[in-house]
N, C-alpha and C. Protein backbone atom coordinates (compact mmCIF):
# COMPACT_ATOMS: atom_id res chain seq x y z
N UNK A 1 85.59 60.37 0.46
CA UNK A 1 85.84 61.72 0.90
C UNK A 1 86.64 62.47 -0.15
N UNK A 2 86.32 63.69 -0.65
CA UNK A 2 87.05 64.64 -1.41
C UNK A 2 87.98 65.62 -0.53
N UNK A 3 89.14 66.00 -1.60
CA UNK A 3 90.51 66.55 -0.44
C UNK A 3 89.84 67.69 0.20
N UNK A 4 88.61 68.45 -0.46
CA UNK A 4 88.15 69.46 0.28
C UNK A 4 87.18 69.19 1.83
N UNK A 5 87.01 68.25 2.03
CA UNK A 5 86.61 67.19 3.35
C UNK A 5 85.65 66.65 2.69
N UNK A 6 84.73 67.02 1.62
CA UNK A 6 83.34 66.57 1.51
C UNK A 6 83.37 65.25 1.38
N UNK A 7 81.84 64.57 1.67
CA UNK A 7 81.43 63.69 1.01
C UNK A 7 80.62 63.18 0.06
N UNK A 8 81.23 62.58 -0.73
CA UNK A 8 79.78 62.52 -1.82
C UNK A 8 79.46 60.68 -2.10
N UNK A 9 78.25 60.70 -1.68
CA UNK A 9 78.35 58.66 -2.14
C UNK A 9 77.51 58.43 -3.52
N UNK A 10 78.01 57.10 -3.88
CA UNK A 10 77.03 57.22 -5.03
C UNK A 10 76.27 55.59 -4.92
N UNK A 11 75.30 56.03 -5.34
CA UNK A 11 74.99 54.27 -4.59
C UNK A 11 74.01 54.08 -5.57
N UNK A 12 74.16 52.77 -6.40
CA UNK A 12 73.25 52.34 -7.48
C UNK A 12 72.84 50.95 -7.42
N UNK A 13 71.39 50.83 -7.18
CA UNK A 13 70.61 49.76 -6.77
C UNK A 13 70.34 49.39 -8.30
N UNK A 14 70.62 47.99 -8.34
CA UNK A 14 69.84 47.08 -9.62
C UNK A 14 69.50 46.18 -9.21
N UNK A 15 68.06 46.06 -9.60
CA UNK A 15 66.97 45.21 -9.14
C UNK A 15 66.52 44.14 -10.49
N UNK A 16 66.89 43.03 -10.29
CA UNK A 16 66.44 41.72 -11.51
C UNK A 16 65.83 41.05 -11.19
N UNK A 17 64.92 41.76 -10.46
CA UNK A 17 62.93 41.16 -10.12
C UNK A 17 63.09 39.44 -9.62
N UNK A 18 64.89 38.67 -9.46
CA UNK A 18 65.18 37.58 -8.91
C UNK A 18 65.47 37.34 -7.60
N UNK A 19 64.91 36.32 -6.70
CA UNK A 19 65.35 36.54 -5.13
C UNK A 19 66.94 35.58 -5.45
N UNK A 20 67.46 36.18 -5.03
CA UNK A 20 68.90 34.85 -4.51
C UNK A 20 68.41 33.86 -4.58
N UNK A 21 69.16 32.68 -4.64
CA UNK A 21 69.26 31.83 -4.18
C UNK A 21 70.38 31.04 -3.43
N UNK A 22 70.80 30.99 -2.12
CA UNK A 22 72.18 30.07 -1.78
C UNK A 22 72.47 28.96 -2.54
N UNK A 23 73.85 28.47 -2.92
CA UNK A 23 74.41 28.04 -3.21
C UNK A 23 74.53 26.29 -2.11
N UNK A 24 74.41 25.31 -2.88
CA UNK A 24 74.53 24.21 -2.42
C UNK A 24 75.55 24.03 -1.19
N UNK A 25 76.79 24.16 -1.22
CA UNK A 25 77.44 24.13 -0.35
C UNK A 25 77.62 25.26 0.72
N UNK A 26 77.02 26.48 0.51
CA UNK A 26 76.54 26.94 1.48
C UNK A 26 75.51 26.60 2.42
N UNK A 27 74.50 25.92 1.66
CA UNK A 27 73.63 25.28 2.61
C UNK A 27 73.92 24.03 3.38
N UNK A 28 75.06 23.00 2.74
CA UNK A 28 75.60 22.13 3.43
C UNK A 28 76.24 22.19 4.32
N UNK A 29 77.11 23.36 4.42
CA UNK A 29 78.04 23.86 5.73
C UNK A 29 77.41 24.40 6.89
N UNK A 30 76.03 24.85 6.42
CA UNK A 30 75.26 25.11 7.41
C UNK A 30 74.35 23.84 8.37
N UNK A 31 74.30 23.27 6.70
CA UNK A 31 73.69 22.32 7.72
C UNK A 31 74.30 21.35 8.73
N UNK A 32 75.63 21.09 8.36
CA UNK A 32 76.67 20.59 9.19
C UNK A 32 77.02 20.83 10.07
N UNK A 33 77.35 22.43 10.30
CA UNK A 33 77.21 23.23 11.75
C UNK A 33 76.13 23.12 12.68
N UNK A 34 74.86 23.12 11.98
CA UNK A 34 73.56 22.76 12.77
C UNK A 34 73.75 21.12 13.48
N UNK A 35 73.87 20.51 12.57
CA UNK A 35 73.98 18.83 12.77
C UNK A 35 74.90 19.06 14.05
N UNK A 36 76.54 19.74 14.22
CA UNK A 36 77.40 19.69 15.12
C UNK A 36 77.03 20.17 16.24
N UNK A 37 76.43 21.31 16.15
CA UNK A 37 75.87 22.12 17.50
C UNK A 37 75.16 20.80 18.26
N UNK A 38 73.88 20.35 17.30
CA UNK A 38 72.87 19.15 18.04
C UNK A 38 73.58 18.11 18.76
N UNK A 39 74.81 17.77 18.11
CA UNK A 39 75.49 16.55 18.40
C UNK A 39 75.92 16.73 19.78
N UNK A 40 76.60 18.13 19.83
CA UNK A 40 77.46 18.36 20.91
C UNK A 40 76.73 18.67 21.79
N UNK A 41 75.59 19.26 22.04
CA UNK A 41 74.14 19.30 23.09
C UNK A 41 73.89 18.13 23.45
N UNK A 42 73.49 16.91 22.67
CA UNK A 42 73.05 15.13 22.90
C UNK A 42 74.17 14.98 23.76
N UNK A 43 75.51 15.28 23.36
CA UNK A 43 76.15 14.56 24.50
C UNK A 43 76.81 15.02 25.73
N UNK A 44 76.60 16.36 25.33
CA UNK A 44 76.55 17.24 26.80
C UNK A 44 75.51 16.82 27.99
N UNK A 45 74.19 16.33 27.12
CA UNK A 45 73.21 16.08 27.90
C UNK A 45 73.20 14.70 28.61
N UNK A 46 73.91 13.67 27.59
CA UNK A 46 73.44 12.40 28.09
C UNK A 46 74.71 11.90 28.80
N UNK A 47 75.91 13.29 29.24
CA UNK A 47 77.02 13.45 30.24
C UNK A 47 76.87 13.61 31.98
């Protein structure tokens, strides 16, 4: 916001024709959470 109220945004997209990729231990923590959720369902169930 400018002191006169306005707004002005500036927004600059760069595109390196690369998709992401996650990071190893991002995918491990996920998969660990997944693994925990399952775990805790199995023995909710077989409760």
């Amino acid at each position: 916001f400018q002191p006169s109220g306005d707004f002005h945004a500036w927004i600059e997209v760069a595109d390196s024709g690369e998709a992401a990729v996650p990071e190893p231990t991002t995918l491990a923590l996920l998969g660990l959470g997944l693994a925990g959720f399952g775990f805790r369902a199995r023995k909710k169930k077989l409760n």
